[in-house]
C-alpha atoms as a PDB file:
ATOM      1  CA  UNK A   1      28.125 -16.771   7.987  1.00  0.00           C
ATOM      2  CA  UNK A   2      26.200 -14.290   9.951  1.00  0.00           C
ATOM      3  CA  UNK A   3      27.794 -11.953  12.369  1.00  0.00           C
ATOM      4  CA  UNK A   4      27.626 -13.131  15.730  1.00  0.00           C
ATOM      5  CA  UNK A   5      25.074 -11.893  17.628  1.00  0.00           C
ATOM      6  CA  UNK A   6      26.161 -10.290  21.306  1.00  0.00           C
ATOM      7  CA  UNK A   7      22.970  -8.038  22.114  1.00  0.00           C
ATOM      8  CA  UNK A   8      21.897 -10.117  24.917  1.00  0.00           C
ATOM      9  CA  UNK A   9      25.032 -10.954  26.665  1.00  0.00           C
ATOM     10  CA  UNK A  10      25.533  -6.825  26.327  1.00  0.00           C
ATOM     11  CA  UNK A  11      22.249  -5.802  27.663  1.00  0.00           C
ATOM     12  CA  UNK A  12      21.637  -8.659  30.022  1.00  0.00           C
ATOM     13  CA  UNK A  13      25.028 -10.215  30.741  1.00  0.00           C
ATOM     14  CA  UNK A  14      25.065  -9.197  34.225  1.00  0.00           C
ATOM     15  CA  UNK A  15      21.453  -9.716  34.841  1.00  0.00           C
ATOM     16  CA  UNK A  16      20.465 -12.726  33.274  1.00  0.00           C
ATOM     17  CA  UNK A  17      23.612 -14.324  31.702  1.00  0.00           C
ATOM     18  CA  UNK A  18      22.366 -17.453  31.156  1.00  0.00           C
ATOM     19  CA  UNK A  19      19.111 -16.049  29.104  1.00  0.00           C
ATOM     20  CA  UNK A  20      21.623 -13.556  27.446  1.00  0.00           C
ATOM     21  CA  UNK A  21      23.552 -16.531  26.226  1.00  0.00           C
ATOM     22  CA  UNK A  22      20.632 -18.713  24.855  1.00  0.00           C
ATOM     23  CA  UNK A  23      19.519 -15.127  22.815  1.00  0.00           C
ATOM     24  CA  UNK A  24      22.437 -15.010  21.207  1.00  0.00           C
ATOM     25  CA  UNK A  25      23.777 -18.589  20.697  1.00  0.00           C
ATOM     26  CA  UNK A  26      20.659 -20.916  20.454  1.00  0.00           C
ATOM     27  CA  UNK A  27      18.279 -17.875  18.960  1.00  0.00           C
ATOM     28  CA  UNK A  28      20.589 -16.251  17.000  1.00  0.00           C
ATOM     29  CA  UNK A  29      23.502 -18.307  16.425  1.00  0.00           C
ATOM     30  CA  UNK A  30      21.483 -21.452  15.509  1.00  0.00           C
ATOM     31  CA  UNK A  31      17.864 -21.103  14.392  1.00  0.00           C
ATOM     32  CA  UNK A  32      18.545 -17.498  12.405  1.00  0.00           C
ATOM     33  CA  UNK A  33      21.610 -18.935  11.002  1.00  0.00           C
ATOM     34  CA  UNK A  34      19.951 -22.051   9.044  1.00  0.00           C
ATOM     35  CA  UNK A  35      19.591 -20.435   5.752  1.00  0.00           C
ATOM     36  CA  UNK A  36      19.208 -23.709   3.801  1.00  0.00           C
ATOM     37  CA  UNK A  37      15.815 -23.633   5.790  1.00  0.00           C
ATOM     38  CA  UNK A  38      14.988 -20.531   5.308  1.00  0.00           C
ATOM     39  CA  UNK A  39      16.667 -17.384   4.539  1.00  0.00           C
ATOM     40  CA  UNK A  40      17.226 -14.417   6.919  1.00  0.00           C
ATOM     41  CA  UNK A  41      15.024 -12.298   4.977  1.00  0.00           C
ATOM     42  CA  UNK A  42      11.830 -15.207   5.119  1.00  0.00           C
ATOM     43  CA  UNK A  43      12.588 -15.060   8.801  1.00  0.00           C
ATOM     44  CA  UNK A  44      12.472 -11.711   8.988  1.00  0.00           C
ATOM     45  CA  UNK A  45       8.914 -11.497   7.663  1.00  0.00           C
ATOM     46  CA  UNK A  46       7.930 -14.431   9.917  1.00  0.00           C
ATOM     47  CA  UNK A  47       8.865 -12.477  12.771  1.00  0.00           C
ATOM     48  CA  UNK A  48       8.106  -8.958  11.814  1.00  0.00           C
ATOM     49  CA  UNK A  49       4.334 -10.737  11.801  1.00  0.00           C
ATOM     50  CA  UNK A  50       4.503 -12.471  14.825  1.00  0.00           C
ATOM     51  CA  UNK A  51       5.592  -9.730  16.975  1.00  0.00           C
ATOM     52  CA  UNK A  52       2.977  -7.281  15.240  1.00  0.00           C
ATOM     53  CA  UNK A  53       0.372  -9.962  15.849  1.00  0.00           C
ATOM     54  CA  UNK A  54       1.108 -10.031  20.031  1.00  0.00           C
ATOM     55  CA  UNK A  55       1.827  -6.353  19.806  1.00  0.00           C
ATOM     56  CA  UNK A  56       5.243  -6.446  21.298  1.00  0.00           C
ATOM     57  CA  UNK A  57       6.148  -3.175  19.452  1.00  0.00           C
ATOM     58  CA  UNK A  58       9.559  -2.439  21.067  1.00  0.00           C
ATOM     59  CA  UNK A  59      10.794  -5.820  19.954  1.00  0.00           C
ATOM     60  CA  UNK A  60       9.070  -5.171  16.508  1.00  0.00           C
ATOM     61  CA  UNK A  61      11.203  -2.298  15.732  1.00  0.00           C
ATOM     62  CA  UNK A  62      14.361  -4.023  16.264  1.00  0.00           C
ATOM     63  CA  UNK A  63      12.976  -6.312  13.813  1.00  0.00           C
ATOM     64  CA  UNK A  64      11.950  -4.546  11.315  1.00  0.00           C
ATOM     65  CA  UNK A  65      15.836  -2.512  11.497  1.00  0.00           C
ATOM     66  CA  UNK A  66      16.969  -6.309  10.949  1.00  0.00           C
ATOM     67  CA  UNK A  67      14.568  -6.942   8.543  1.00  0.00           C
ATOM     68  CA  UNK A  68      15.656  -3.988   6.496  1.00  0.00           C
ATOM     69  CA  UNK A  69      18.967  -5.044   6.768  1.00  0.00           C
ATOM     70  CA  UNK A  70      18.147  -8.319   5.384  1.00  0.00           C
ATOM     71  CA  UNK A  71      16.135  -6.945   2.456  1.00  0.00           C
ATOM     72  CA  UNK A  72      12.987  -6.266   3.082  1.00  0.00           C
ATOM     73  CA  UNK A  73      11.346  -3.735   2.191  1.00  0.00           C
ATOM     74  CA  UNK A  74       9.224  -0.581   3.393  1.00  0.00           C
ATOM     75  CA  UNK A  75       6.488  -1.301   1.082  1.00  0.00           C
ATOM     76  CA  UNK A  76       6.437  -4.696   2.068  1.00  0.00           C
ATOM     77  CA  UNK A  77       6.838  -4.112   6.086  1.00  0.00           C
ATOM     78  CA  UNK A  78       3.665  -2.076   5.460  1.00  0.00           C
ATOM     79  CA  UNK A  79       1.611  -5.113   3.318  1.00  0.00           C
ATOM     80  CA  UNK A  80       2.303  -7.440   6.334  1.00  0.00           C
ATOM     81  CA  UNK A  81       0.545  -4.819   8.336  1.00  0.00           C
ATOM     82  CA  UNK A  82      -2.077  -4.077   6.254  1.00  0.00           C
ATOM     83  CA  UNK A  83      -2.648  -8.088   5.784  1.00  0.00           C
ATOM     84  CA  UNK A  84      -2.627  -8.760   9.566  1.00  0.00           C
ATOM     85  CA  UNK A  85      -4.680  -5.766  10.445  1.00  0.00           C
ATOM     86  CA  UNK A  86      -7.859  -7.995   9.774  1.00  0.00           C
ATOM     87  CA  UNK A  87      -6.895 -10.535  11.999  1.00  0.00           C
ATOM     88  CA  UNK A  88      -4.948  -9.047  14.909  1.00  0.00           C
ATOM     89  CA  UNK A  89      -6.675  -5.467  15.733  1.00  0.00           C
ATOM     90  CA  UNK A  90      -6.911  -2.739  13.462  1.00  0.00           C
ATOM     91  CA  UNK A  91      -5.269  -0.066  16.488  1.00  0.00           C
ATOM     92  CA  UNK A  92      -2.154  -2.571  16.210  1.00  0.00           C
ATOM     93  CA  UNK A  93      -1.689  -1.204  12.816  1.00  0.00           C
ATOM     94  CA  UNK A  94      -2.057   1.943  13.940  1.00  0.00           C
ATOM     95  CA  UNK A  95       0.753   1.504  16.320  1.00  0.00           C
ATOM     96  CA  UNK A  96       2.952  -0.219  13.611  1.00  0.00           C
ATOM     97  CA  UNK A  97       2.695   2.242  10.967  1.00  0.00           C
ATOM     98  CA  UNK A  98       4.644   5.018  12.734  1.00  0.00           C
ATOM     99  CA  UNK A  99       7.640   2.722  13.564  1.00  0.00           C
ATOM    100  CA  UNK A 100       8.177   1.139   9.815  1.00  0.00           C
ATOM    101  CA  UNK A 101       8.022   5.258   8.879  1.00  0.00           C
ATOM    102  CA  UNK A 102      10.695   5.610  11.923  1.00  0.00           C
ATOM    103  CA  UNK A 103      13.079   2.441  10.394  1.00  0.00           C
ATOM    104  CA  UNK A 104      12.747   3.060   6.540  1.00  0.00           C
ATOM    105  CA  UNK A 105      12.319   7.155   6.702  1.00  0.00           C
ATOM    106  CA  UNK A 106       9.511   9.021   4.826  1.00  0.00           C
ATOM    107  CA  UNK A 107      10.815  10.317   1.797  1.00  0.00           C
ATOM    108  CA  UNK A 108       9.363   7.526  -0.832  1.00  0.00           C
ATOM    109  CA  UNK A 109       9.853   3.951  -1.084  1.00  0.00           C
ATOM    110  CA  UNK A 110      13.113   2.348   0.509  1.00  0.00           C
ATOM    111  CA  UNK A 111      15.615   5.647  -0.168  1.00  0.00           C
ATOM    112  CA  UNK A 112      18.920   4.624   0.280  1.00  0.00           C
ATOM    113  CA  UNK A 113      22.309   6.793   0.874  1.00  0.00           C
ATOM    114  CA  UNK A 114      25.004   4.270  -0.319  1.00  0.00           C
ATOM    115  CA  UNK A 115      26.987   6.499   1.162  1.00  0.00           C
ATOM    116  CA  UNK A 116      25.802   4.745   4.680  1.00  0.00           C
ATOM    117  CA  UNK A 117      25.566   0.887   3.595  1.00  0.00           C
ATOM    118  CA  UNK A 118      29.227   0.573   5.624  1.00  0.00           C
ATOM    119  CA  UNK A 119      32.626   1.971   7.064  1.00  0.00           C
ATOM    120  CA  UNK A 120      33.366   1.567   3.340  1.00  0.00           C
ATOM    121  CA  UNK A 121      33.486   4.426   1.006  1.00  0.00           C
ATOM    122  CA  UNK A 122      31.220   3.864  -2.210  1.00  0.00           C
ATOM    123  CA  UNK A 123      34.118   5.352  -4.530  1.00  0.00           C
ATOM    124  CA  UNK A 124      32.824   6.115  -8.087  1.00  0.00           C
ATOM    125  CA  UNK A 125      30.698   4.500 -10.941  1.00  0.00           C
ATOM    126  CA  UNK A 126      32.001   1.558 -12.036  1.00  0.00           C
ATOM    127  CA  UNK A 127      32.294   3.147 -15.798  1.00  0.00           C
ATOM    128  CA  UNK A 128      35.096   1.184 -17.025  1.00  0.00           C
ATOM    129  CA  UNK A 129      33.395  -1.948 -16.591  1.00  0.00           C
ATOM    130  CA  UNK A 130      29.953  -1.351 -17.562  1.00  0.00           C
ATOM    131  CA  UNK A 131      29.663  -3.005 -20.175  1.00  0.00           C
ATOM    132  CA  UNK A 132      30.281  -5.879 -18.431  1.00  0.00           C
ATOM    133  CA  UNK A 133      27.070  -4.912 -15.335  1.00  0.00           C
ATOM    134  CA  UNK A 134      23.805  -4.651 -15.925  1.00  0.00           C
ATOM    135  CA  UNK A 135      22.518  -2.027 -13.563  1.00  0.00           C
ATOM    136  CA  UNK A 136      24.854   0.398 -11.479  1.00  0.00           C
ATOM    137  CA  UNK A 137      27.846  -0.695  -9.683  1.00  0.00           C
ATOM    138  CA  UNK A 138      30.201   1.703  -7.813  1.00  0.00           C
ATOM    139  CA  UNK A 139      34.088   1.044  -6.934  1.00  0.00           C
ATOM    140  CA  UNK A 140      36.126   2.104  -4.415  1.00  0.00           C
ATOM    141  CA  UNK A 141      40.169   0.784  -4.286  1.00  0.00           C
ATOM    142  CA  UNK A 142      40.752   0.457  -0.667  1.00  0.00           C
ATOM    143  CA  UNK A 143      44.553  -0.679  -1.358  1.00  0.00           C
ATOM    144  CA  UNK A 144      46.534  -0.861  -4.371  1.00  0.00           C
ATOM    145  CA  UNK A 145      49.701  -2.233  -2.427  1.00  0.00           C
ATOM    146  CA  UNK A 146      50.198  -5.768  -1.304  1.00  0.00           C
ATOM    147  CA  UNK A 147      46.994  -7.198  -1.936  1.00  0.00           C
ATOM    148  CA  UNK A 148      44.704  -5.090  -4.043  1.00  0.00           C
ATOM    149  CA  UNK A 149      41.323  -4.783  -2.417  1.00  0.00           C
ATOM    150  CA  UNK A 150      37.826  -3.107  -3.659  1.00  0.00           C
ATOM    151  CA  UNK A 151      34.727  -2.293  -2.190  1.00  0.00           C
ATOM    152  CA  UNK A 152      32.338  -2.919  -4.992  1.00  0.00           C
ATOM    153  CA  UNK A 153      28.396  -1.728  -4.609  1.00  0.00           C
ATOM    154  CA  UNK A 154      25.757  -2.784  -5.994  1.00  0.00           C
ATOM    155  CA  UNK A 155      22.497  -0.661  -6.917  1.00  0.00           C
ATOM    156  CA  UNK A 156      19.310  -3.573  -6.400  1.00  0.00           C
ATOM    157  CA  UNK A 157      18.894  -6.129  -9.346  1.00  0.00           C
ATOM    158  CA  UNK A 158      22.541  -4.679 -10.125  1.00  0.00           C
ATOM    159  CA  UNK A 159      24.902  -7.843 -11.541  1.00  0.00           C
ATOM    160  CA  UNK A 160      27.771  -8.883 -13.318  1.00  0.00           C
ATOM    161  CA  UNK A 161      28.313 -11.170 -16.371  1.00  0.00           C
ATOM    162  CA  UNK A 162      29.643 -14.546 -16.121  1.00  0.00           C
ATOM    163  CA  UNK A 163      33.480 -14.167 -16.113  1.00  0.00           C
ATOM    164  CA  UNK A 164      36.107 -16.117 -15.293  1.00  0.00           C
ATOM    165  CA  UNK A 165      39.496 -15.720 -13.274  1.00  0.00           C
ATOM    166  CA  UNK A 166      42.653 -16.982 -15.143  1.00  0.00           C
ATOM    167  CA  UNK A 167      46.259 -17.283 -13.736  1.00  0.00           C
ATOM    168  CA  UNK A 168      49.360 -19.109 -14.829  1.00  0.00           C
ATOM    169  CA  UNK A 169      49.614 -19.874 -11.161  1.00  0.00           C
ATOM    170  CA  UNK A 170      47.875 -18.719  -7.976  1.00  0.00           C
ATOM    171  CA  UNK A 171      45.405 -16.258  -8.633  1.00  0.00           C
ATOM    172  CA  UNK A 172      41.397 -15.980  -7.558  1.00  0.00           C
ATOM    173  CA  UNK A 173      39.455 -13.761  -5.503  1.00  0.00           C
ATOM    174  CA  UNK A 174      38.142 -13.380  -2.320  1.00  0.00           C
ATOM    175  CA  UNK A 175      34.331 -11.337  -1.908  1.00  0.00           C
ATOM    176  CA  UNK A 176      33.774 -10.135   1.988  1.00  0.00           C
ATOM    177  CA  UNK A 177      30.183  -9.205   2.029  1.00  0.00           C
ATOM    178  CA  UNK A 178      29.803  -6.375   4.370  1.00  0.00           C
ATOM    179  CA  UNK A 179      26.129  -4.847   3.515  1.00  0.00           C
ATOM    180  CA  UNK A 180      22.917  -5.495   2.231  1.00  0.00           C
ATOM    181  CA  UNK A 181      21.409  -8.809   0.520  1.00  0.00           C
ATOM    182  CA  UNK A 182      23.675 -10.230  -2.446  1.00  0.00           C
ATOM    183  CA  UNK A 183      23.564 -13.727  -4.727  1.00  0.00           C
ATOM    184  CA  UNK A 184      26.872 -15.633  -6.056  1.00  0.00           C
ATOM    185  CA  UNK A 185      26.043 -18.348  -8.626  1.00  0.00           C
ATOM    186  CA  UNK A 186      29.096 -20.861 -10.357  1.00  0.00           C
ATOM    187  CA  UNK A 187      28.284 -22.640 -13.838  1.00  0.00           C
ATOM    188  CA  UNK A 188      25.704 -25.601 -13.103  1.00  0.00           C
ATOM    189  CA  UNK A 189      25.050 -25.126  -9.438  1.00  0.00           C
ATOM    190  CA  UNK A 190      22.997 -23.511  -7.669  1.00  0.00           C
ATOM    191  CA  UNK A 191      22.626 -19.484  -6.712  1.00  0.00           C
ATOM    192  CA  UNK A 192      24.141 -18.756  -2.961  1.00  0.00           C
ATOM    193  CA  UNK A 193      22.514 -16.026  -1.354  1.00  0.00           C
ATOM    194  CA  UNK A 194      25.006 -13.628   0.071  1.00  0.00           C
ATOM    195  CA  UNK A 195      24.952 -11.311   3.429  1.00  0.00           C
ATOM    196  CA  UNK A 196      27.102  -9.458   5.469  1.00  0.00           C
ATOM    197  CA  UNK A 197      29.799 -11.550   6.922  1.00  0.00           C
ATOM    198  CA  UNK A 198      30.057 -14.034   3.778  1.00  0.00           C
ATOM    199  CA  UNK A 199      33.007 -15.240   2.732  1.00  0.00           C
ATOM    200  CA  UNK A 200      33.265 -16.376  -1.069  1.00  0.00           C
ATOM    201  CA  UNK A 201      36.536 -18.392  -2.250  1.00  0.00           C
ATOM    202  CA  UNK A 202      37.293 -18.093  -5.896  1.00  0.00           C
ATOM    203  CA  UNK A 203      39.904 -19.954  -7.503  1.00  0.00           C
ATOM    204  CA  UNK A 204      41.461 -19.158 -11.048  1.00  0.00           C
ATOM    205  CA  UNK A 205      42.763 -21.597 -13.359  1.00  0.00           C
ATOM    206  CA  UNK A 206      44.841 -21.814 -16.672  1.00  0.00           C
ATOM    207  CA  UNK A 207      42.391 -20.979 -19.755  1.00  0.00           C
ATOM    208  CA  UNK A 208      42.317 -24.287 -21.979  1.00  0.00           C
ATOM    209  CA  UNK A 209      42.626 -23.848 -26.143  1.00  0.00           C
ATOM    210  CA  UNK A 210      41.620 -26.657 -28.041  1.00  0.00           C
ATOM    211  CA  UNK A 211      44.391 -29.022 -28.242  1.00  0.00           C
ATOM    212  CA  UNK A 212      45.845 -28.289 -25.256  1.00  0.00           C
ATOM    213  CA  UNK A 213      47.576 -30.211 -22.747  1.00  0.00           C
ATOM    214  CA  UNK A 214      46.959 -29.566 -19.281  1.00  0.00           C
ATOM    215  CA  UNK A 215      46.547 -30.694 -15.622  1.00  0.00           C
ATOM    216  CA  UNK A 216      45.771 -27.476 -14.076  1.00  0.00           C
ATOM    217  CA  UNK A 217      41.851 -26.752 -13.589  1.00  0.00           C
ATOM    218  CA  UNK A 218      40.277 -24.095 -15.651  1.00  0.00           C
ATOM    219  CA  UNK A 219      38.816 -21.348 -13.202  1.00  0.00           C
ATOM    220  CA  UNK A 220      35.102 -21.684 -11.698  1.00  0.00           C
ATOM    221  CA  UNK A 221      32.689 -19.567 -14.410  1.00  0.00           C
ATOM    222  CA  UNK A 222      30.233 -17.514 -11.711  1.00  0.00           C
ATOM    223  CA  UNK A 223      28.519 -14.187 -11.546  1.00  0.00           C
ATOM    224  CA  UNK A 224      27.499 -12.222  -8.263  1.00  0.00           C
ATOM    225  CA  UNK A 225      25.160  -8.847  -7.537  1.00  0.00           C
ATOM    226  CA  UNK A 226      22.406  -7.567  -5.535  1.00  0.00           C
ATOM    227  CA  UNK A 227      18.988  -9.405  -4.880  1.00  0.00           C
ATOM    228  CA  UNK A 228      16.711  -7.238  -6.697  1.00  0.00           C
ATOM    229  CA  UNK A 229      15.125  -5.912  -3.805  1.00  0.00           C
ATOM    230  CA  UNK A 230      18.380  -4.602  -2.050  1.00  0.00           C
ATOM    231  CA  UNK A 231      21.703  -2.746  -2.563  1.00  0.00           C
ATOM    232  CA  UNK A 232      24.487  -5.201  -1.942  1.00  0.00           C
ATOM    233  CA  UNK A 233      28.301  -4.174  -0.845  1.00  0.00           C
ATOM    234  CA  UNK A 234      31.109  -6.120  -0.673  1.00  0.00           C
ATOM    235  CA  UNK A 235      34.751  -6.139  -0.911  1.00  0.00           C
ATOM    236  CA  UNK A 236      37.024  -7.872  -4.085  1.00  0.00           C
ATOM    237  CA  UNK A 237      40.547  -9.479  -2.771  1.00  0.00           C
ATOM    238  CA  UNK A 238      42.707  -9.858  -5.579  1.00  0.00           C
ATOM    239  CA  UNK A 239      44.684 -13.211  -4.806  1.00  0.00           C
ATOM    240  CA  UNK A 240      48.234 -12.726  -6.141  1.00  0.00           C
ATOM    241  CA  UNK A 241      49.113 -14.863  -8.974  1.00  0.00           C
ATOM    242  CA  UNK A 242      51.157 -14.844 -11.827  1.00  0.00           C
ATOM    243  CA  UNK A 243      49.590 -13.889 -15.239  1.00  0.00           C
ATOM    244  CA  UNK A 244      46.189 -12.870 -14.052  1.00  0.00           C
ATOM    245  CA  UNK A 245      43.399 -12.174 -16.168  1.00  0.00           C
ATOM    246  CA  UNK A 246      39.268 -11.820 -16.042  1.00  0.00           C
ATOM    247  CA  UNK A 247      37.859 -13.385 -19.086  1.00  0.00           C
ATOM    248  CA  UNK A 248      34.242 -11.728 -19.153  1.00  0.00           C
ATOM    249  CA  UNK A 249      31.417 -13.874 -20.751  1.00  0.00           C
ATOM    250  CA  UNK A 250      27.635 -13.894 -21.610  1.00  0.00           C
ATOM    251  CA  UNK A 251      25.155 -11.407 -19.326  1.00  0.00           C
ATOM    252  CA  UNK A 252      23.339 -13.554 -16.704  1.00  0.00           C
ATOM    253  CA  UNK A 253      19.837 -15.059 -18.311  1.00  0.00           C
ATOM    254  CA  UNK A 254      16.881 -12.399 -17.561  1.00  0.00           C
ATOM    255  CA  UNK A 255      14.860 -16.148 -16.747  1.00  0.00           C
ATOM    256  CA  UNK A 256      17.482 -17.400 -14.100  1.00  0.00           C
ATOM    257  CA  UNK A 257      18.105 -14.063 -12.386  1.00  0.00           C
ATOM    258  CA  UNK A 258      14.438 -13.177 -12.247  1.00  0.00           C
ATOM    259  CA  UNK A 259      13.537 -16.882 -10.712  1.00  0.00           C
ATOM    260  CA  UNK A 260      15.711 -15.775  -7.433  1.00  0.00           C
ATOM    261  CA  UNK A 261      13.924 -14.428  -4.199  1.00  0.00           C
END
């Protein structure tokens, strides 16, 4: 789920409340939110172009800041230019160029301070478990008392193995997403693609030996991480349960991960 969108009841409440309200409930809170269509990042793109091709350049910089928050990139902002130079003016580009440098920066390709991805501190690398990533994670405990809670960060193409929650009883986590572009994937379905404001429930279950007897469901197999195109961020709740455990498994297939845009 998406955050909810207030910019037009905040700039135009009092002038136009009724536009103000379509902007952010119909616009934003309807068509941008149906990412089994598309994804926020493809509609990103889609509008990045259209509002380059009628030269609405204020409204184009807003867009590309939301594009980059949905994962795409500076070198990519400037290939939808370049395309759509040929067919919508050559001085348009020239227009567009200087606010992509003003929304992605100009010191190389897509630089990123994890540092600013949220309100979250980054913490440390994630060297105790790294042999369980591929790619750089970072973690941060943000409480050790009550409920345990992490901010976990994710360099791009950064992921976990498979692994699996255990608990005699109770047990799970809970990921808040709270930056960047992110995928969460359980055994035999398919990969969810994760942004800020998604919630992911995930139960544990009582590990079953062969020969066992049991009514309790094993825990849900799954693997999350950052699209490979952006960092990701988001915070581990540690359910309480009794007898907890993470049972780490196989990396995730080069093949599967690769096939995910």
């Amino acid at each position: 789920m998406a955050e909810k969108q207030t910019a037009g009841r905040n700039l135009l409440g009092d002038l136009a409340p009724k536009f103000a309200e379509l902007n952010d409930d119909v616009l934003f809170g309807e068509i941008w939110s149906r990412e089994e269509q598309l994804s926020a990042r493809d509609r990103s793109m889609i509008t990045i172009a259209a509002l380059f091709s009628a030269g609405l350049y204020p409204q184009l910089r807003s867009h590309l800041s939301l594009g980059k928050a949905h994962g795409v990139t500076r070198q990519e902002a400037v290939e939808i230019v370049t395309q759509l130079a040929f067919y919508c003016g050559w001085p348009k580009a020239w227009s567009a160029f200087p606010l992509i440098r003003e929304v992605y920066g100009d010191d190389g390709d897509d630089v990123v301070d994890p540092a600013k991805l949220s309100a979250f501190p980054v913490g440390e690398k994630n060297d105790a478990f790294a042999q369980y990533f591929i790619g750089q994670s970072y973690l941060a405990p943000l409480s050790t008392r009550q409920v345990p809670v992490f901010n976990v960060t994710f360099e791009p193409g950064c992921r976990n193995n498979w692994h699996v929650h255990h608990a005699a009883s109770g047990g799970g986590q809970m990921l808040i997403c709270v930056s960047g572009r992110g995928w969460y994937q359980e055994w035999d379905r398919e990969a969810r693609e994760l942004h800020p404001g998604d919630v992911v429930n995930i139960p544990a279950g009582v590990k079953h030996y062969p020969g066992d007897v049991v009514n309790i469901p094993a825990g849900v197999k799954h693997w999350h991480g950052a699209a490979k195109d952006s960092w990701f961020q988001h915070l581990a709740i540690e359910v309480p349960g009794e007898g907890g455990h993470t049972e780490w498994c196989e990396a995730v297939d080069e093949e599967r991960y690769g096939g995910l845009r």
